[in-house]
Protein backbone atom coordinates (compact mmCIF):
# COMPACT_ATOMS: atom_id res chain seq x y z
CA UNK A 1 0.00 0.00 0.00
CA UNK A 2 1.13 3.37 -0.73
CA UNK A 3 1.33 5.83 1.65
CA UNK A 4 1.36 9.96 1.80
CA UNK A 5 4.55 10.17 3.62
CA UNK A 6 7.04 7.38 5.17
CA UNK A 7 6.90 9.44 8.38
CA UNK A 8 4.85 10.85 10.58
CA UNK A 9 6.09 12.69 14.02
CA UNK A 10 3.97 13.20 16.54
CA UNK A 11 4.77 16.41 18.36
CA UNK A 12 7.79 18.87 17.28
CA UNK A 13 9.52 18.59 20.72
CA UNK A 14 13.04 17.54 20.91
CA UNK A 15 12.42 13.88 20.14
CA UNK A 16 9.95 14.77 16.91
CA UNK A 17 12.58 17.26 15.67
CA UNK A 18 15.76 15.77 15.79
CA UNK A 19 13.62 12.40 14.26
CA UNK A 20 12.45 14.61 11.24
CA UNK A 21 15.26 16.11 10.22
CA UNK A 22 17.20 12.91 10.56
CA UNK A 23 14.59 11.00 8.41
CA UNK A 24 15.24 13.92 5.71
CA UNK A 25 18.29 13.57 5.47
CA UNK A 26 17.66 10.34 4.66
CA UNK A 27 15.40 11.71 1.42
CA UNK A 28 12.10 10.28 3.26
CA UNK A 29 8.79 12.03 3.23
CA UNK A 30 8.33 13.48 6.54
CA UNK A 31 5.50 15.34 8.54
CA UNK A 32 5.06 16.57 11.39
CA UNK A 33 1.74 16.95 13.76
CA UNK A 34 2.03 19.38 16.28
CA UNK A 35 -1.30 20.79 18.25
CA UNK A 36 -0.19 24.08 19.05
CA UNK A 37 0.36 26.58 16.41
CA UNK A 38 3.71 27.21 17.38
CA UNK A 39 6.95 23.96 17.05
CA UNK A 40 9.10 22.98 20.11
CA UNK A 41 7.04 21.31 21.90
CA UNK A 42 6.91 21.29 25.92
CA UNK A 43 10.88 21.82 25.78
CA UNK A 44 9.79 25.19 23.80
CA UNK A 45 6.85 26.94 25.06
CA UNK A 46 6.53 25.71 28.84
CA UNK A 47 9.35 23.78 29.85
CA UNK A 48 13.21 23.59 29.34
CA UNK A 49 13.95 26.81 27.78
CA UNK A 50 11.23 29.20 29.50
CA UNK A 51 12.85 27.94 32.70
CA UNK A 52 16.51 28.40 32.04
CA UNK A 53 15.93 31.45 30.32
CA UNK A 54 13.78 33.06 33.29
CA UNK A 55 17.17 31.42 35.51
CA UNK A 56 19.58 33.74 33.20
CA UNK A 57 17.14 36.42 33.37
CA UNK A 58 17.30 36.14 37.48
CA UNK A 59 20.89 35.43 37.96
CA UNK A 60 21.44 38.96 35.19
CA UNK A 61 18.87 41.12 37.13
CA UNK A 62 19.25 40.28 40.71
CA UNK A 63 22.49 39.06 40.83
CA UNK A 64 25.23 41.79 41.55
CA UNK A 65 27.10 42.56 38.31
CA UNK A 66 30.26 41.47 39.53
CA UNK A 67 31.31 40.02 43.01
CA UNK A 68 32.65 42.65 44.60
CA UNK A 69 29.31 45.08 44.00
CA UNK A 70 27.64 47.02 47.00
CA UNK A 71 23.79 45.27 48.11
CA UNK A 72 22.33 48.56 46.68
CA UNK A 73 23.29 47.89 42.96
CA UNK A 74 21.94 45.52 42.60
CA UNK A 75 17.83 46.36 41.02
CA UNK A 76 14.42 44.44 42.20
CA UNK A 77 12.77 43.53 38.90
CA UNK A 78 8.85 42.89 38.11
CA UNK A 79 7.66 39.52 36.90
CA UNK A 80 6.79 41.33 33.52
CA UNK A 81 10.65 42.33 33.10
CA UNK A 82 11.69 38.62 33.71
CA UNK A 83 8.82 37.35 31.74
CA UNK A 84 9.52 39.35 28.51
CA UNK A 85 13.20 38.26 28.63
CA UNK A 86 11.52 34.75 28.30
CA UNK A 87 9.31 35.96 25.71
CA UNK A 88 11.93 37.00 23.25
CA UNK A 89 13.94 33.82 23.51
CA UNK A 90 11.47 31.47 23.13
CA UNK A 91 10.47 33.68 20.25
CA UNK A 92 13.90 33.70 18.47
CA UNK A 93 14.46 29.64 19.44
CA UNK A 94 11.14 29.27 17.41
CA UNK A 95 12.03 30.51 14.54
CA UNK A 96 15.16 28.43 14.26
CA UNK A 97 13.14 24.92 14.51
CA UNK A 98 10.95 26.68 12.27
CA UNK A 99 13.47 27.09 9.45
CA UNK A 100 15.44 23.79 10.13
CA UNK A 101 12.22 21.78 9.45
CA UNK A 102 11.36 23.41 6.88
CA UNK A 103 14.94 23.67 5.23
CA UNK A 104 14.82 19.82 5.36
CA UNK A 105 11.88 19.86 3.79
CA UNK A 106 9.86 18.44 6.92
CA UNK A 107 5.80 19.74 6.39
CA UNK A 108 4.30 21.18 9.31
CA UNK A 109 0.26 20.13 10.27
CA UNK A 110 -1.12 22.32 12.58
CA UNK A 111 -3.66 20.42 14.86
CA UNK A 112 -4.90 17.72 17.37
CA UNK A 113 -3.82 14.34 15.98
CA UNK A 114 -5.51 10.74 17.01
CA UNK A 115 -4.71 7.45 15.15
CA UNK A 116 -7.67 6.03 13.01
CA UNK A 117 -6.26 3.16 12.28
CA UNK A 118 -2.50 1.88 12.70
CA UNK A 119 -1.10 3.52 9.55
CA UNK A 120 -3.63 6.71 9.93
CA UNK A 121 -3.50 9.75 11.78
CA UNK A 122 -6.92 12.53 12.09
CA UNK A 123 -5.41 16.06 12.95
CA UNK A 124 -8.36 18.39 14.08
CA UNK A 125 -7.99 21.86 13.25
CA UNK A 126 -10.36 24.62 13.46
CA UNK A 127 -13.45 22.79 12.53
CA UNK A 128 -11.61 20.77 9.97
CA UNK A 129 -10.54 16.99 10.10
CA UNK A 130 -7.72 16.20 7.74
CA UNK A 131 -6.41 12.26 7.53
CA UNK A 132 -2.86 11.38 6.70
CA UNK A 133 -0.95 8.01 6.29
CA UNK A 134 2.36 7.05 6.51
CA UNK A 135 4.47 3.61 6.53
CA UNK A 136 5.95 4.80 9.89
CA UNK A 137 4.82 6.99 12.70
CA UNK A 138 6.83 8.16 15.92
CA UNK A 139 5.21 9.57 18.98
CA UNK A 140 6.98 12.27 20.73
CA UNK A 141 3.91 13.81 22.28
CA UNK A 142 6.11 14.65 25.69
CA UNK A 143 4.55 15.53 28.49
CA UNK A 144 2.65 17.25 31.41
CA UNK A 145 2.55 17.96 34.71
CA UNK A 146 0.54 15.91 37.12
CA UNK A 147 -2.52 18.08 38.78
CA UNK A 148 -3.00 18.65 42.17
CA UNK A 149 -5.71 16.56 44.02
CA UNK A 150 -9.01 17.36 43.65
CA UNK A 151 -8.37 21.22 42.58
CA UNK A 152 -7.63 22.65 39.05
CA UNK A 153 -5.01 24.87 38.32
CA UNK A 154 -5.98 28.20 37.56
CA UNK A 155 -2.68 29.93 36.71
CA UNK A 156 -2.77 32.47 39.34
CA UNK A 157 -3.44 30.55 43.09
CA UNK A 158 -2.66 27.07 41.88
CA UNK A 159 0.13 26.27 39.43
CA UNK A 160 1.74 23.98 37.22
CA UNK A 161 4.63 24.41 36.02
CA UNK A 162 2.79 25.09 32.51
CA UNK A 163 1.71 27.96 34.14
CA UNK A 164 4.20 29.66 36.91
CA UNK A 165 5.86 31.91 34.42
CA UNK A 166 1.99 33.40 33.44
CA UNK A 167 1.58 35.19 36.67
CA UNK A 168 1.30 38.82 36.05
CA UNK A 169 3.28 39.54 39.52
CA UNK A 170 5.81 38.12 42.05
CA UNK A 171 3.95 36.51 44.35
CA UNK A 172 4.96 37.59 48.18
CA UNK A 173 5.06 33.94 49.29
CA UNK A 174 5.11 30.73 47.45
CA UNK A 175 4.59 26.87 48.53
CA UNK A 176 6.58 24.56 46.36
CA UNK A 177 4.89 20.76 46.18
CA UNK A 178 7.66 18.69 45.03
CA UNK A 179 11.63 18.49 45.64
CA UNK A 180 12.08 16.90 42.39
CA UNK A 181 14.19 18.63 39.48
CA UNK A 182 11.48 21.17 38.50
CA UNK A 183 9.97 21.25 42.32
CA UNK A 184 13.75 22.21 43.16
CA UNK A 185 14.50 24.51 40.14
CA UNK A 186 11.45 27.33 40.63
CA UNK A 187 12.10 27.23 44.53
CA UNK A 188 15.72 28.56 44.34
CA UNK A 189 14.65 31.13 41.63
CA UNK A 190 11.71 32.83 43.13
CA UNK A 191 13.68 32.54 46.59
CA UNK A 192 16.65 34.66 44.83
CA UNK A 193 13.90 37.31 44.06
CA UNK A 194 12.62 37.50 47.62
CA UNK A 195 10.23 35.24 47.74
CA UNK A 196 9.34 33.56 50.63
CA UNK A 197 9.39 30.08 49.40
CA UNK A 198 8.89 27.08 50.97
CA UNK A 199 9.40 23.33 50.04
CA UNK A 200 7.33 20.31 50.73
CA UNK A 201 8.00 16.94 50.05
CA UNK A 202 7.30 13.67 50.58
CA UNK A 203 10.20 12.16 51.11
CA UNK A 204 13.07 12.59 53.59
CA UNK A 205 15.50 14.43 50.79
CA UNK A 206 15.35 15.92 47.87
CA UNK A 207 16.72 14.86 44.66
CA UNK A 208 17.20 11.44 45.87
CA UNK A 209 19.24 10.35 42.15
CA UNK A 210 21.82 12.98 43.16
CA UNK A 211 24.66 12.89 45.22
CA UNK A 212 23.73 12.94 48.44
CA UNK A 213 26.76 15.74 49.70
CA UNK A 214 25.96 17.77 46.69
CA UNK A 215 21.91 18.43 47.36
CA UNK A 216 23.12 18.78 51.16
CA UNK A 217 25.05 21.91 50.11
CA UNK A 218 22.23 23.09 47.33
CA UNK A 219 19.79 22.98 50.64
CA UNK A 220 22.42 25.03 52.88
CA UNK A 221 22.84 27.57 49.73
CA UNK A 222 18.96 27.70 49.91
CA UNK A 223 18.54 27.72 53.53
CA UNK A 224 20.90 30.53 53.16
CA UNK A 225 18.31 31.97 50.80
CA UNK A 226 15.30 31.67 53.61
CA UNK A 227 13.83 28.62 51.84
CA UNK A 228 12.24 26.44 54.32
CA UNK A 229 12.27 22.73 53.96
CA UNK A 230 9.34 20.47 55.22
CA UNK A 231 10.61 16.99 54.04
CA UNK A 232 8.97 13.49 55.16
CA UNK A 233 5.57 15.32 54.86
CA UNK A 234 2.71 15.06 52.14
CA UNK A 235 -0.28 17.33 51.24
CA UNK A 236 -3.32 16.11 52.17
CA UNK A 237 -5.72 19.06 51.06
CA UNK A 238 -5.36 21.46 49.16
CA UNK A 239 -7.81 24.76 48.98
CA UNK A 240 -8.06 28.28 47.55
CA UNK A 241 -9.36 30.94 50.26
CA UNK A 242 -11.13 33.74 48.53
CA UNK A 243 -11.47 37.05 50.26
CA UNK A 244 -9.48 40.47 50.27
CA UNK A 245 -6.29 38.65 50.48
CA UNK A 246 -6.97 35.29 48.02
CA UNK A 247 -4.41 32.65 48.82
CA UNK A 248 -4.18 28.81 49.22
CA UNK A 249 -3.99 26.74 52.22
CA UNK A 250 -2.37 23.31 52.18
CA UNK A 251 -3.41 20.76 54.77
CA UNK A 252 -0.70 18.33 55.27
CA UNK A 253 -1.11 14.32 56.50
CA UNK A 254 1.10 15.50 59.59
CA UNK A 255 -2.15 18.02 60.20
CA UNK A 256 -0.01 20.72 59.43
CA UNK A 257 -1.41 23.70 57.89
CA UNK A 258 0.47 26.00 55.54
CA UNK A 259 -0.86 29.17 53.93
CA UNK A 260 0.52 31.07 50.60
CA UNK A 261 -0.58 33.55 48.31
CA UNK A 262 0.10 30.61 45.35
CA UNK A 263 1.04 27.27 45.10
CA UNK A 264 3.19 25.15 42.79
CA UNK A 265 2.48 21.53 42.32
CA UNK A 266 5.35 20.14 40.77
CA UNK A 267 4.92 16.24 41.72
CA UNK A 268 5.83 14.47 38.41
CA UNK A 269 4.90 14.58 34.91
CA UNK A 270 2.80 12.39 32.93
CA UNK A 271 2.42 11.49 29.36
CA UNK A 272 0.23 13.66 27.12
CA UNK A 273 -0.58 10.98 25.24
CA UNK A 274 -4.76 11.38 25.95
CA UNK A 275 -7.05 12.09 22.82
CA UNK A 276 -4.58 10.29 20.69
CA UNK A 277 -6.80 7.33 19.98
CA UNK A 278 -4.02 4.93 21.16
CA UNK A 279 -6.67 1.90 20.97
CA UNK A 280 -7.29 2.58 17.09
CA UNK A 281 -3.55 2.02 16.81
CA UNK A 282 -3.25 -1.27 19.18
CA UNK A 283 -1.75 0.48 21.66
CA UNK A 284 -2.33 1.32 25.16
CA UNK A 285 -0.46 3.44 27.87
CA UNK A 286 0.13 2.40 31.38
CA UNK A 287 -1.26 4.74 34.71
CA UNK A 288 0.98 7.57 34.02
CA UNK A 289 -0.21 7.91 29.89
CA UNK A 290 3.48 6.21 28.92
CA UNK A 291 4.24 4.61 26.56
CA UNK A 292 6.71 0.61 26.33
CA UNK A 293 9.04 0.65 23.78
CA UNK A 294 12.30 -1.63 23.32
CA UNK A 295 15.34 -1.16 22.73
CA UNK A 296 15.30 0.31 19.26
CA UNK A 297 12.03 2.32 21.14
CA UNK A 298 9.44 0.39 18.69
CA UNK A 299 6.31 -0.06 20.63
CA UNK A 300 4.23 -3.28 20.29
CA UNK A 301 2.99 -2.32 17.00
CA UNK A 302 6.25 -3.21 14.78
CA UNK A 303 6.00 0.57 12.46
CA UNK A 304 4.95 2.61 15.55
CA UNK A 305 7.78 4.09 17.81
CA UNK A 306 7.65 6.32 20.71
CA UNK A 307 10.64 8.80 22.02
CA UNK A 308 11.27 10.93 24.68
CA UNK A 309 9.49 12.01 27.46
CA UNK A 310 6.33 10.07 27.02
CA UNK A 311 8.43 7.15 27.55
CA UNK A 312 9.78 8.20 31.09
CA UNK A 313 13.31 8.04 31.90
CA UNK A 314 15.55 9.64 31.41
CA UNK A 315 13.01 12.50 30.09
CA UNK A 316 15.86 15.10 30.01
CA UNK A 317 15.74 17.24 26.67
CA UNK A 318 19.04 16.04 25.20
CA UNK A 319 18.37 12.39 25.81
CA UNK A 320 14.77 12.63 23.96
CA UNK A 321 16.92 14.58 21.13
CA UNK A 322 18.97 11.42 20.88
CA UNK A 323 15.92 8.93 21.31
CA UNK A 324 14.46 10.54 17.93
CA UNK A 325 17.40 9.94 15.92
CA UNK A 326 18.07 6.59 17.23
CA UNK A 327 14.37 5.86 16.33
CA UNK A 328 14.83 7.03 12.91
CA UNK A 329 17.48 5.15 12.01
CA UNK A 330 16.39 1.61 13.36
CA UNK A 331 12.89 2.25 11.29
CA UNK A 332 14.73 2.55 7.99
CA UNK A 333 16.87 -0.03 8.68
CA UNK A 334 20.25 2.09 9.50
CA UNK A 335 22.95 0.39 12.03
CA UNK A 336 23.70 2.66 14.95
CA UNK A 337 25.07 2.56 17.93
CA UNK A 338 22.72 2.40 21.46
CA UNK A 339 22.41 5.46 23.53
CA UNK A 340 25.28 5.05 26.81
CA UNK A 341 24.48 5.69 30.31
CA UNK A 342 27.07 8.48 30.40
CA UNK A 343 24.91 10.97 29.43
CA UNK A 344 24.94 14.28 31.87
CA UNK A 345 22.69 15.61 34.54
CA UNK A 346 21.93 19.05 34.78
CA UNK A 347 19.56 20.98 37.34
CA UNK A 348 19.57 24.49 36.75
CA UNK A 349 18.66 25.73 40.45
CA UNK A 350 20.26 28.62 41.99
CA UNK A 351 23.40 27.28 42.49
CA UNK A 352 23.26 24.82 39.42
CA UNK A 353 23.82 21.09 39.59
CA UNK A 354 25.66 18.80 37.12
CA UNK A 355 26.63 15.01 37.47
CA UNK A 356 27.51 11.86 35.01
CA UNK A 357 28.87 8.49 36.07
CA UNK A 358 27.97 7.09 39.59
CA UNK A 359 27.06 8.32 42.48
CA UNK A 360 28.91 7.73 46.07
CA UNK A 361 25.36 5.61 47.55
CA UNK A 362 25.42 4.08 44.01
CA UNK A 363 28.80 2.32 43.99
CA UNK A 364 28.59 1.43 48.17
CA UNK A 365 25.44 -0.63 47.39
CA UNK A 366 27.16 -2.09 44.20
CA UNK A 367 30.30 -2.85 46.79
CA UNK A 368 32.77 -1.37 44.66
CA UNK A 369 35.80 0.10 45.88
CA UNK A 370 36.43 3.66 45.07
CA UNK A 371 38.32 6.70 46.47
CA UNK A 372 37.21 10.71 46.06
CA UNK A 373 38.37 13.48 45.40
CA UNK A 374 37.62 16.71 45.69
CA UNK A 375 37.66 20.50 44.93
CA UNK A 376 36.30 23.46 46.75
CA UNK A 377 35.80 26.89 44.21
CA UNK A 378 37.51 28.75 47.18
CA UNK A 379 40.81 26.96 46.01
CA UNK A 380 40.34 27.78 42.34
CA UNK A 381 41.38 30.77 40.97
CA UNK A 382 38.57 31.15 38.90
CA UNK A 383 35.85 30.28 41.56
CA UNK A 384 37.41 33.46 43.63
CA UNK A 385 37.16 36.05 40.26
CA UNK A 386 34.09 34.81 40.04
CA UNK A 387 32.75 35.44 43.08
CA UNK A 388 31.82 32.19 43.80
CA UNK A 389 33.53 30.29 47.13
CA UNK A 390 30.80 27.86 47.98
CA UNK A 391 30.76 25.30 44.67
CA UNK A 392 31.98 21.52 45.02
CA UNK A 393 33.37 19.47 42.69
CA UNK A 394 33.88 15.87 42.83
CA UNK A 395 35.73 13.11 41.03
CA UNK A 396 35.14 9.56 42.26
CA UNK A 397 38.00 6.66 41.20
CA UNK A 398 38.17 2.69 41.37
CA UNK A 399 40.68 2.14 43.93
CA UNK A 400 42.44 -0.58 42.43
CA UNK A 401 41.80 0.62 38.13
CA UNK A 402 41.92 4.35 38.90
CA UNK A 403 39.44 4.86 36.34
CA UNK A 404 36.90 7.36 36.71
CA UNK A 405 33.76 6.21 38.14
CA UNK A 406 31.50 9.61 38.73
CA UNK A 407 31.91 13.50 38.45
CA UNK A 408 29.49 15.96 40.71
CA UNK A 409 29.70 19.45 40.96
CA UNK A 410 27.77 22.34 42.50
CA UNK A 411 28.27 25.84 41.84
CA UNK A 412 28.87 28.21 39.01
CA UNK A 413 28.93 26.60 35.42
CA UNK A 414 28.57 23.46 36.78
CA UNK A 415 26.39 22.03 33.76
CA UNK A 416 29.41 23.42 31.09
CA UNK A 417 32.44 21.68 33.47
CA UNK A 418 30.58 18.35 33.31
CA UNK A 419 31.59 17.63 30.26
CA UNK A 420 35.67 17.10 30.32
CA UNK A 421 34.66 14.24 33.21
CA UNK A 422 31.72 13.14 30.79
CA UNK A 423 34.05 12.77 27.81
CA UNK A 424 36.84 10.83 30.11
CA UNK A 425 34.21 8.35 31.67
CA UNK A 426 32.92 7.29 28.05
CA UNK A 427 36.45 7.43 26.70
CA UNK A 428 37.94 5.11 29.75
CA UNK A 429 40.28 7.95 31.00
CA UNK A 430 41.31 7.65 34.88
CA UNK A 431 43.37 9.38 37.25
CA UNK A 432 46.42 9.72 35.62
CA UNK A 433 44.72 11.26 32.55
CA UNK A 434 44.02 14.09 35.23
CA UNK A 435 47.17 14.37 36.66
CA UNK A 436 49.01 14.59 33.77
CA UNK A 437 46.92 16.89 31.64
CA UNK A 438 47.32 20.41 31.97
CA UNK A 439 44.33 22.71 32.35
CA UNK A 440 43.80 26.36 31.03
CA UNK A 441 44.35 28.52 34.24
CA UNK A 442 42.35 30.42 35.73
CA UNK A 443 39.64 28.13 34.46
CA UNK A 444 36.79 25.98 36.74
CA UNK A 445 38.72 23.28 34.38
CA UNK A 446 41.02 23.53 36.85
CA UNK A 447 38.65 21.98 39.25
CA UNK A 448 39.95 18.48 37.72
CA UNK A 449 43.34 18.85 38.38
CA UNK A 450 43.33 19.99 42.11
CA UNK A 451 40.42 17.17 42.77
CA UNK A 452 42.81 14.44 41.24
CA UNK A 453 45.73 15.46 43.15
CA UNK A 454 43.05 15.28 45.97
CA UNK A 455 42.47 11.58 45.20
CA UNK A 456 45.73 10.68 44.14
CA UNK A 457 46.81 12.14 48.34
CA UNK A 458 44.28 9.89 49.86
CA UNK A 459 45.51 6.72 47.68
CA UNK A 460 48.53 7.33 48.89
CA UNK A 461 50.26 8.03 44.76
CA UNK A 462 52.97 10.08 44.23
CA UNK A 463 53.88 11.78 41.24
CA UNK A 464 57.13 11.97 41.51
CA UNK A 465 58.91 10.35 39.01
């Protein structure tokens, strides 16, 4: 049977774009269905880059302009300053994905999709129903936050992430449901603009995947901030007060009560794969709308594959980016290699958060032997120009190979220096590679060397030849 194109991408996220363009390339007839009128996806319009780019605009605006400035420098700006900083980057990164896809030759439908069948997809749009085919079809649909219990957001009181950067004004006091990567991110933000923020979670830490000396000294640097932690607790209710002051109270299973002028419910994400029809197709999603694929992410219909976040970890914008090619190429029948596990971390809180490799609690359960070590910005010359003399960084080694293991690091830049340990950890590289290498100084490159003279002291090496 013929069919209209040889793929079809659901959603113009990372995944669907980086699939496209990589099907293009390979002279295939590709299409792309994407609801909102706008491509990039969640990563685009209400996720990755609004965040980071309201970060930058925080860290620019509140931040002194160089270490050494007086308090009074340093301005107090209005949502609607930070906000329109936010605007005009997601406007600008829009019209780049706009003029890859279509330099590729990748056509754009504007609309709701659902399947009709297998090799069929209906996109709704503005009263009119237009069906497609193709021999292939990907879903990268992403997708969205989890709502509170028993209350609707209404992008003022109660928010979603989808909706925190809407609010016309800094709220005096915000709740924070959720010390997970998002949960985490907004908190330190609005806390470096004054906010009065505090954090609620569930469990007894936050950021449980991370290293557990790193998020300790994230929650001192926040503490530091005013942000109060209430860890180990849950929310039981939670309910909008109207009245001259409007604000939200949130009843917690402990029978604590907090109050806030808004709240943001940041516990988990699921996938946004409702009104898609995924029954007409012979599929189906599990509780949290995701989707099974294998290892070449085909689902259990042999043409159909899914990428990115609607199929749950790692659900970081770069990996889904990767997912979509990889997809690509194992639908046409092109030999690649697998995505590794050394892919990078980053949390973009205030201090930022970066990590690859193995984690100290990771490799004591695993009962392998390994040694630190460790450097403190205060010892770097380019932590002190930069103002910056609270960021860790640290290298973990095999004690008997030497070979890396893990690399963590809080503090300035720590997402960009992640990358030397990243490329050494795929690579093989160990501690000698670190203590032989020389580093640009004054860099935060400079991090590696100190640390592995670190380790290299508590193993007892010398250098000396």
């Amino acid at each position: 049977m013929a069919y209209e194109f040889d793929l079809i991408v659901i959603g113009s996220g990372p995944a669907g774009q980086r699939a496209s363009v990589q099907a293009a390339k390979l002279g295939k007839r590709v299409a792309i269905c994407e609801r909102r009128k706008m491509v990039g996806g969640v990563c685009l319009h209400t996720g990755t880059m609004p965040s980071k780019t309201f970060r930058e605009a925080v860290l620019s605006l509140v931040r002194p302009p160089h270490a050494y400035a007086e308090p009074s420098e340093v301005p107090h700006p209005t949502m609607e300053t930070l906000t329109q900083r936010v605007a005009a980057v997601v406007e600008r990164e829009m019209t780049i994905v706009a003029r890859q896809l279509a330099r590729n030759g990748v056509q754009l439908l504007d609309g709701e999709s659902s399947f009709v069948d297998p090799h069929t997809i209906a996109i709704a749009d503005s009263g009119t129903v237009r069906s497609v085919s193709a021999d292939n079809i990907l879903i990268a649909c992403g997708s969205r936050p989890s709502d509170p219990p028993e209350i609707s957001p209404d992008g003022c009181t109660i928010l979603t992430s989808d909706f925190i950067l809407s609010r016309k004004t800094l709220p005096k006091t915000l709740v924070v449901v959720g010390g997970g990567v998002i949960g985490i991110e907004y908190a330190s933000m609005f806390a470096e603009l004054g906010v009065e923020v505090t954090l609620l979670d569930r469990h007894e830490r936050p950021l449980e995947f991370a290293d557990r000396e790193i998020v300790d000294e994230l929650i001192h640097q926040m503490r530091q901030k005013r942000v109060v932690f209430r860890l180990g607790d849950a929310v039981e209710k939670i309910s909008v007060i109207e009245g001259a002051t409007k604000h939200a109270e949130i009843l917690l299973t402990s029978g604590k009560l907090l109050a806030a002028e808004c709240v943001l419910y940041s516990v988990g994400r699921v996938g946004a794969t409702e009104g898609l029809g995924l029954e007409k197709a012979g599929l189906a999603a599990d509780d949290r709308g995701r989707l099974k694929v294998d290892e070449h992410y085909r689902t259990a219909v042999p043409h159909i594959y899914a990428a990115g976040d609607v199929i749950g970890f790692p659900s970081l914008a770069s990996t889904s980016s990767e997912q979509g090619r990889l997809a690509t190429l194992a639908m046409f029948g092109i030999e690649s290699k697998p995505m590794g596990a050394g892919f990078p971390y980053g949390i973009y809180a205030i201090p930022e958060i970066s990590m690859v490799g193995a984690t100290e609690e990771e490799l004591s359960k695993a009962k392998i032997p390994y040694e630190i070590g460790v450097a403190r910005f205060s010892e770097i010359a380019r932590g002190q120009i930069l103002g910056d003399k609270s960021g860790v960084f640290k290298m973990l080694f095999h004690r008997e190979t030497r070979k890396l293991l893990g690399v963590h690091c809080i503090g300035t830049q720590a997402t960009e220096l992640i990358h030397i340990g990243q490329a050494a950890l795929i690579l093989g590289g160990g501690l000698e590679y670190f203590l032989e290498t020389v580093f640009n100084y004054p860099t935060l490159a400079e991090c590696y060397k100190v640390a592995a003279y670190n380790a290299a002291n508590r193993l007892g090496i010398t250098t000396e030849k």
